[in-house]
Protein backbone atom coordinates (compact mmCIF):
# COMPACT_ATOMS: atom_id res chain seq x y z
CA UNK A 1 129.83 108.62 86.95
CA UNK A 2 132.09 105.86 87.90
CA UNK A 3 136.15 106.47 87.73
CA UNK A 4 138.14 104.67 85.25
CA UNK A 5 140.20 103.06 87.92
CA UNK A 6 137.38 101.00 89.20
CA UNK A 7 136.85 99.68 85.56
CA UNK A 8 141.05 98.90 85.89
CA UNK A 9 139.73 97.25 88.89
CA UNK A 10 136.96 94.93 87.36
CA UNK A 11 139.38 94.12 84.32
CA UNK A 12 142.35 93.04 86.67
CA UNK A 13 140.66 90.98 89.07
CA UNK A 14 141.34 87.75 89.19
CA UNK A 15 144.46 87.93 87.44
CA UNK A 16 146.37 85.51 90.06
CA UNK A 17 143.33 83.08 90.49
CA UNK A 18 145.06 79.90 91.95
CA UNK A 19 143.30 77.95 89.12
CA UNK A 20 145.10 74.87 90.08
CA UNK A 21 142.97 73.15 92.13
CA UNK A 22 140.32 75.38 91.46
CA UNK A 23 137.24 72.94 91.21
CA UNK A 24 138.58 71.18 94.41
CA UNK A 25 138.10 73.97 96.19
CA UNK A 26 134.79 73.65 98.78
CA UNK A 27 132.60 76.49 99.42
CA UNK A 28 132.32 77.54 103.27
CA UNK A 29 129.37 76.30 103.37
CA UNK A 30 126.90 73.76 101.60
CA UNK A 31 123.98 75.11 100.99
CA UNK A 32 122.13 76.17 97.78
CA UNK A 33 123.42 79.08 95.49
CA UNK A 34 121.02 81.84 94.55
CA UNK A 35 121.11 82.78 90.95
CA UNK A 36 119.75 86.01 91.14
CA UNK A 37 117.54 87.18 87.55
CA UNK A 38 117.22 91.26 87.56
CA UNK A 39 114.60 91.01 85.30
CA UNK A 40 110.77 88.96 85.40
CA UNK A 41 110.53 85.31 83.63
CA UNK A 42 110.49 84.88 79.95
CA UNK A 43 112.88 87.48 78.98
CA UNK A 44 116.87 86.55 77.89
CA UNK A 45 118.39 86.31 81.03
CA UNK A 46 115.90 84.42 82.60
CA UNK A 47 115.29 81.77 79.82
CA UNK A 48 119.29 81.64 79.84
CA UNK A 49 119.76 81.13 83.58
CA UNK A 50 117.14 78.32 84.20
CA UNK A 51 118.61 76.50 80.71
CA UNK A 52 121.95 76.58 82.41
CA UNK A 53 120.90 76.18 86.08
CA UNK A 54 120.38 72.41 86.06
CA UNK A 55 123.90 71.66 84.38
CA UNK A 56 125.89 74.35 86.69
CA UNK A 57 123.98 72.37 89.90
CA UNK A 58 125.29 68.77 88.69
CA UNK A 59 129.02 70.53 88.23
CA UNK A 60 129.05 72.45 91.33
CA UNK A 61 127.77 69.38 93.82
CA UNK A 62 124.86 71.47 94.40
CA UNK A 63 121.48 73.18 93.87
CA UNK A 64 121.59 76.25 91.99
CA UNK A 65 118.21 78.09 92.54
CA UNK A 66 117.15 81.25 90.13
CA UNK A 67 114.93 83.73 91.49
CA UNK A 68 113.97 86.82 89.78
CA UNK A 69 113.72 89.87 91.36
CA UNK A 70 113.15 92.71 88.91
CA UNK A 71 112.10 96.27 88.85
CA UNK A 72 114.03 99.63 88.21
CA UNK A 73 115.64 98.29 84.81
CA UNK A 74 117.20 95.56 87.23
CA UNK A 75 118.54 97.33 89.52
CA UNK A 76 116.66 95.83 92.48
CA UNK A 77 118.11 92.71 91.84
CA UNK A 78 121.70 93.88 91.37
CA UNK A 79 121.78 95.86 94.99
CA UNK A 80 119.86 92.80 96.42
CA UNK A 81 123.12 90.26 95.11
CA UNK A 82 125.91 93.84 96.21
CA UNK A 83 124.17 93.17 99.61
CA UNK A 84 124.81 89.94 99.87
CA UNK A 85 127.43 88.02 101.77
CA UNK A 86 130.44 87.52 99.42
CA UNK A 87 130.55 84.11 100.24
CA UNK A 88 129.70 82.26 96.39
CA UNK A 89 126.01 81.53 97.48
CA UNK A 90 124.56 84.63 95.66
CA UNK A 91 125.04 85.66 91.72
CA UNK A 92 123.83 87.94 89.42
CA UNK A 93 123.08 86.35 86.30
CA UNK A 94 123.78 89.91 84.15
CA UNK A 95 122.14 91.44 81.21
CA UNK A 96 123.92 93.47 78.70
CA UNK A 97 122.12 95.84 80.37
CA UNK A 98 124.01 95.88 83.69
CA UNK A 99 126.89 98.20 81.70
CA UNK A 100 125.01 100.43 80.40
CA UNK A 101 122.66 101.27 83.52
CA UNK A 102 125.10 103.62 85.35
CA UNK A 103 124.95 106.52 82.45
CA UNK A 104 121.21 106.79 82.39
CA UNK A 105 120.88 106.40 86.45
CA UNK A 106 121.60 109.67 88.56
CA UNK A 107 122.23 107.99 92.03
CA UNK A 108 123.23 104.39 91.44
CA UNK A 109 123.01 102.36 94.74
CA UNK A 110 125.76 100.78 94.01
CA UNK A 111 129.09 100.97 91.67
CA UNK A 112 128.58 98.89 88.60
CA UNK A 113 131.93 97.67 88.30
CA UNK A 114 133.79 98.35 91.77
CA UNK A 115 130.92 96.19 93.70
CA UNK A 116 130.80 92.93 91.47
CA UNK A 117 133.50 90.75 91.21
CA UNK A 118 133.10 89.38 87.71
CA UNK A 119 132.92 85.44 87.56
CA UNK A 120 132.33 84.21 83.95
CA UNK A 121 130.68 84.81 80.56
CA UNK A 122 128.27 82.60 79.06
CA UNK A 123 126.91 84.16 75.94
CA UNK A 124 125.79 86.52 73.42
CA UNK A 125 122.88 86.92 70.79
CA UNK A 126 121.81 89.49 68.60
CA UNK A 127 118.72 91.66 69.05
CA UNK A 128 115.89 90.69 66.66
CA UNK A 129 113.52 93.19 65.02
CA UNK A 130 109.98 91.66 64.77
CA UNK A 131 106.72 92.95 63.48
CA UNK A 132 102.76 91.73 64.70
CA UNK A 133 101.68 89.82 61.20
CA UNK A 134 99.25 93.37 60.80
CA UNK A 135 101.74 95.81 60.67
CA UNK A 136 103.14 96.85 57.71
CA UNK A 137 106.56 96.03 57.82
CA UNK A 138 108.41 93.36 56.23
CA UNK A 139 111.94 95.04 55.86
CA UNK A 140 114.18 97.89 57.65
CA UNK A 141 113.45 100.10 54.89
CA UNK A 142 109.85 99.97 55.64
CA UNK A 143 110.23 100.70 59.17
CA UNK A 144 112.67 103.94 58.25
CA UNK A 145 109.80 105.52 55.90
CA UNK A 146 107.51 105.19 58.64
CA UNK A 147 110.14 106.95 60.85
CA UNK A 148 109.70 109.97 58.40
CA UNK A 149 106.03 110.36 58.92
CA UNK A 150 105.09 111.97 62.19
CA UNK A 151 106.13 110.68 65.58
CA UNK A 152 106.98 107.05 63.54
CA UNK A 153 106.36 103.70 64.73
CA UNK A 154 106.42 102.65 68.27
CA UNK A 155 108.77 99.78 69.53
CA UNK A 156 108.76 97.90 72.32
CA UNK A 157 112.08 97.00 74.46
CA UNK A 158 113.08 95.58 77.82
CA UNK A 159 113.47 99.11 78.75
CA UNK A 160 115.55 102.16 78.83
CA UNK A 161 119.18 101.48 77.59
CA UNK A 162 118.66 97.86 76.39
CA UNK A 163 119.90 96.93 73.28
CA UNK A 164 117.17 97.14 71.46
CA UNK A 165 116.93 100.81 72.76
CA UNK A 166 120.52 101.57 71.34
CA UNK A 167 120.31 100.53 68.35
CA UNK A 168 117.02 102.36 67.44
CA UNK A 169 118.68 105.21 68.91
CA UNK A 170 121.41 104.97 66.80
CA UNK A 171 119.45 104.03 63.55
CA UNK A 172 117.56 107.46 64.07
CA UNK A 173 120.43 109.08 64.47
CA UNK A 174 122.14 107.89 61.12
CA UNK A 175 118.90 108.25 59.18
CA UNK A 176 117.05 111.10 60.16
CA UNK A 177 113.47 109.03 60.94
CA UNK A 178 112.05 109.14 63.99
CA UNK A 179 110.98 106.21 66.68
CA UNK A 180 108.51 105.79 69.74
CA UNK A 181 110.33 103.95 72.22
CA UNK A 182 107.88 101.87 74.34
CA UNK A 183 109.71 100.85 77.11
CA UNK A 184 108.30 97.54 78.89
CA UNK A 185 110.24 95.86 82.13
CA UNK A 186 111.73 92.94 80.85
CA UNK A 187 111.42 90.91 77.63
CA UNK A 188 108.62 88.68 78.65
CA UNK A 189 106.21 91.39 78.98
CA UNK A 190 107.56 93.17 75.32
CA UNK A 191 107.12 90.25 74.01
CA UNK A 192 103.39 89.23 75.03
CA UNK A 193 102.29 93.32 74.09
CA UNK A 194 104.10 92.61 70.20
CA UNK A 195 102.26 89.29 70.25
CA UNK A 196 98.75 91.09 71.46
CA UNK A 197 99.37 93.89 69.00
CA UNK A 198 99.62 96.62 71.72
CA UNK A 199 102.80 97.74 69.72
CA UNK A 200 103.53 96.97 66.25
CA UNK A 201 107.22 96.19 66.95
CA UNK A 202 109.47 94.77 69.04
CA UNK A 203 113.19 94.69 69.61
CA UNK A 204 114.83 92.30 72.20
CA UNK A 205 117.33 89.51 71.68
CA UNK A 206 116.69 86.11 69.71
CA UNK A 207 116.38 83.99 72.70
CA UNK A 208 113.51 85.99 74.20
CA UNK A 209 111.37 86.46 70.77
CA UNK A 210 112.78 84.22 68.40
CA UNK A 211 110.52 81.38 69.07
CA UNK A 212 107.42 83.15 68.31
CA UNK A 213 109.30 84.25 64.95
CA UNK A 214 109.98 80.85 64.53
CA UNK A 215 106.26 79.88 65.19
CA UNK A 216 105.11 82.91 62.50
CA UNK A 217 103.29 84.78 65.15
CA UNK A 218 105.30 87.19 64.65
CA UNK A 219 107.99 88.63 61.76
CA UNK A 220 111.25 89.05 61.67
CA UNK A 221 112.37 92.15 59.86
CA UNK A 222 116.14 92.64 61.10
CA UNK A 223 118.81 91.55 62.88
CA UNK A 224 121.13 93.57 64.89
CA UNK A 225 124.43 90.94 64.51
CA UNK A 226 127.35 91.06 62.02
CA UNK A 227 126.16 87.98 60.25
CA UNK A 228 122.99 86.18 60.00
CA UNK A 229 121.62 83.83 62.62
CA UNK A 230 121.90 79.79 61.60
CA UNK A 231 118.30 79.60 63.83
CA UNK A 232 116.96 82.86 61.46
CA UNK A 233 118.08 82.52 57.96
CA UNK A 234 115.60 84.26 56.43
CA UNK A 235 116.47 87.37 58.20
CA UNK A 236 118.49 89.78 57.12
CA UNK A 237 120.91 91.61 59.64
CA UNK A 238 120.63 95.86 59.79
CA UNK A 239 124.20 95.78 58.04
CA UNK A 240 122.60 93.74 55.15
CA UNK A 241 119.69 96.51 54.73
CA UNK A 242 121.76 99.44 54.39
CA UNK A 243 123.93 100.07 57.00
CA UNK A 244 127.52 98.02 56.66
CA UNK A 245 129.39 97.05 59.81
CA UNK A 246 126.20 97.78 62.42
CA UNK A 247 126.60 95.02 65.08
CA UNK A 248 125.03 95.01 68.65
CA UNK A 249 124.75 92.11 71.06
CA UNK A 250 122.90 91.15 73.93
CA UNK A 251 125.00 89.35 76.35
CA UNK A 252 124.78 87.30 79.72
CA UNK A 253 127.47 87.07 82.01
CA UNK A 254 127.59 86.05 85.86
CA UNK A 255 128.99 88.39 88.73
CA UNK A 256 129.07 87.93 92.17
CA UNK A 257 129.61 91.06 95.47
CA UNK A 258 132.94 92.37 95.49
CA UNK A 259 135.07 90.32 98.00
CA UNK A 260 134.24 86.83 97.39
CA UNK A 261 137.16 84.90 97.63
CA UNK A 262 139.22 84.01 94.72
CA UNK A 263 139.30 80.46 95.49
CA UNK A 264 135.47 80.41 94.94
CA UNK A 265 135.05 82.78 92.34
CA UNK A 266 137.70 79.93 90.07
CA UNK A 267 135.72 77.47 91.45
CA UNK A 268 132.28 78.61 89.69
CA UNK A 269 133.89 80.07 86.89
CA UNK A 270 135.52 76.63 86.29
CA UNK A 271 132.24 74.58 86.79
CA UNK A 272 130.53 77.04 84.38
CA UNK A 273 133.03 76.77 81.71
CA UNK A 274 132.90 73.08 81.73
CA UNK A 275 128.79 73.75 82.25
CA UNK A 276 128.75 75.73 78.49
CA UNK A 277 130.88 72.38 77.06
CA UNK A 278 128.10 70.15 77.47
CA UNK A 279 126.93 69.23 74.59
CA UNK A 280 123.45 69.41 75.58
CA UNK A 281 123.74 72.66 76.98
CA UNK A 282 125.66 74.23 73.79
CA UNK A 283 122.64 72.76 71.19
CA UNK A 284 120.06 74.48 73.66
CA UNK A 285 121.36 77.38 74.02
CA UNK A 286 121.82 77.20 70.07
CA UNK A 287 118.74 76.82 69.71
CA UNK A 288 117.49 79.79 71.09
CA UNK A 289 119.95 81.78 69.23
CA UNK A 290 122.82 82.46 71.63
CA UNK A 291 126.41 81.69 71.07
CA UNK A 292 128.39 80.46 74.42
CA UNK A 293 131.81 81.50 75.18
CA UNK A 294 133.44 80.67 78.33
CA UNK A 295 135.80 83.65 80.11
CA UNK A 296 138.01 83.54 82.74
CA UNK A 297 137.41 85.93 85.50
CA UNK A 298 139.98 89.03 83.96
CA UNK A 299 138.71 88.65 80.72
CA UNK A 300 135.24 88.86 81.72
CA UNK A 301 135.71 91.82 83.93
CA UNK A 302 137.69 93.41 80.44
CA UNK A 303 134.83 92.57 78.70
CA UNK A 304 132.13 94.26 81.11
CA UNK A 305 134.96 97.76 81.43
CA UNK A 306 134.99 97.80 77.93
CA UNK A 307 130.64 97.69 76.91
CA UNK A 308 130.82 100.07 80.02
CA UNK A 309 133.03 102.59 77.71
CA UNK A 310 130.99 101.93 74.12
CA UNK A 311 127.74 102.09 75.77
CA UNK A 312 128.32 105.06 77.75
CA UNK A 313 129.20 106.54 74.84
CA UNK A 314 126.11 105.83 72.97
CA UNK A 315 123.72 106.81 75.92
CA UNK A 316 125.54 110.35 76.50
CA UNK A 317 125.48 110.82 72.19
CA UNK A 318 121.84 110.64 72.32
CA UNK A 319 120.99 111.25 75.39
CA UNK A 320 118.69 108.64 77.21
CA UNK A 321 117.91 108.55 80.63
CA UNK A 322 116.42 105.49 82.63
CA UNK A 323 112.92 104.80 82.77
C-alpha cells in the first residue's frame, strides 16, 4: 500500500511552477508527444484524448499522437509512460481508474502517485446505467428487485474497480440485492456486449455509452451524478431514485513520469488549459457528456491524493480485488 507521504508528494508538486513564461518555454527536443491511452479505443479516455489531441497539437507547436496500449486494467500502459524518459514527450492520459488501481493490485509495478508527476485535469462525467431495449428494466428500482432474486442481474464495466464497479458495489451494500459484475477491458468492448445483448446492463461513463442511449439502442435507467445530465434529461440520477446525495464521477486527467521538469510540465499544463477554453473543444466535449475543468499542476495532484483516499476506502469496505 502506498505511504501517505508520497500522496503529500503528488499534492505539493508543482507548487513553485515558474508559470511566468511558462508557454515560452521549449521542450528539449521537437519531436512528437505520445499521449499514451491505458485502455483500447472507444471507451472514455480514449474518445476524450483523440477529441482533445488535435487542439493540444495546434497549442503546443506540435503533433500530439495517442496510442493505446491497454491490458491489466491499464496498467500496461501506465508502467510503459513510468518508463519513459521524463522529458514531456510521453503522457498518460488517466482514467478515474488510475487511483483506485493500487488497493485491488498486490504488486503494483510502479507507485501510483510517487512515479507520475501530475500535469492537468480535463474533465469529469457521470457513469450512466443502461439497459439492452429486452431487458426488463426501465428504472433503479427494477434493477434492485432483480438484485433480490438469486445471483441478480449481470452488469458489464470497464473492469475491476471502475466506477461503474463502485457504485454497484456500494448500491448492494446499502440495499441488500445482489449484482453479477461482468468485468470487460475497457468501455468499448462493454459497450458493444450491452449493445449485442451478451449482458443486460451496462455501467460506464456518458461519453463512452451515451450516444447509443441517445440513438435508443440502448436505455438509460440511472445516473450516477449529483444532478441530471443537460445531454440526458430524461434520466434520472441514483440520488433521484432513492438514494439522496449518491454522486460518483468518472474523470480524465493527464500525468507524466516523475522528474519531468517543471518548466515543461507548466508548459503543457498551460497549453491544455487554454486547449479546454476553446470553444469548440468545450461544446464537444459537452456533447458527449463531460464537464472540463482546467487544474494547475498542485491542484491536480490534490485531486488524484484525495480519489486515492475515498476510493481506497470503498475497495477495502467491500472488498474487490483486480481482475
Amino acid at each position: 500500500m502506498l505511504r501517505r507521504r508520497h500522496a503529500l508528494a503528488l499534492a505539493t508538486t508543482g507548487l513553485a511552477l515558474p508559470w511566468a513564461g511558462a508557454r515560452a518555454q521549449a521542450f528539449p527536443q521537437d519531436r512528437p508527444i505520445r499521449a499514451v491511452v491505458n485502455f483500447p479505443p472507444g471507451g472514455t479516455v480514449d474518445t476524450v484524448a483523440r477529441l482533445v489531441a488535435p487542439v493540444l497539437s495546434e497549442k503546443l507547436g506540435r503533433q500530439v499522437v495517442v496510442e493505446n496500449r491497454g491490458g491489466a486494467s491499464g496498467l500496461i500502459g501506465a508502467e510503459a509512460v513510468v518508463r519513459s524518459a521524463p522529458d514531456g514527450h510521453t503522457l498518460l492520459f488517466a482514467l478515474s481508474t488510475h487511483a483506485v488501481n493500487p488497493h485491488m493490485v498486490p504488486r503494483m509495478p510502479f507507485d501510483t502517485l510517487a512515479d507520475f508527476a501530475p500535469v492537468g485535469f480535463i474533465g469529469g462525467a457521470p457513469v450512466l446505467m443502461a439497459a439492452h431495449p429486452s431487458a426488463p428494466f426501465r428504472t433503479l428500482a427494477d434493477v434492485i428487485a432483480a438484485g433480490r432474486i438469486g445471483e441478480g442481474p449481470h452488469y458489464g464495466t470497464i473492469g475491476n474497480g471502475s466506477t461503474g464497479h463502485l457504485m454497484m458495489a456500494q448500491l448492494q451494500t446499502l440495499t441488500g440485492a445482489r449484482f453479477t459484475h461482468v468485468p470487460f477491458r475497457g468501455g468499448g468492448p462493454a459497450v458493444q456486449a450491452a449493445l449485442g445483448g451478451q449482458v443486460p446492463l451496462v455501467i460506464t461513463s456518458t461519453v463512452a455509452v451515451g450516444p447509443h442511449v441517445a440513438a435508443g439502442s440502448l436505455r438509460g435507467v440511472a445516473l450516477s451524478g449529483a444532478e441530471r445530465s443537460p445531454v440526458h434529461p430524461t434520466v434520472p440520477t441514483v440520488a433521484e431514485q432513492g438514494f439522496p446525495g449518491f454522486s460518483a464521477d468518472s474523470w480524465v486527467g493527464v500525468l507524466a513520469p516523475a522528474r519531468t521538469p517543471d518548466a515543461i510540465v507548466a508548459r503543457i499544463n498551460a497549453d491544455l488549459a487554454a486547449t479546454l477554453a476553446d470553444p469548440g473543444v468545450r461544446e464537444r466535449l459537452a456533447g458527449i457528456g463531460m464537464t472540463p475543468r482546467a487544474m494547475a499542476p498542485a491542484e491536480f495532484g490534490a485531486f488524484v491524493a484525495s480519489e486515492y483516499e475515498r476510493w481506497g476506502k470503498v475497495v477495502r469496505e467491500h472488498r474487490i480485488v483486480s481482475d
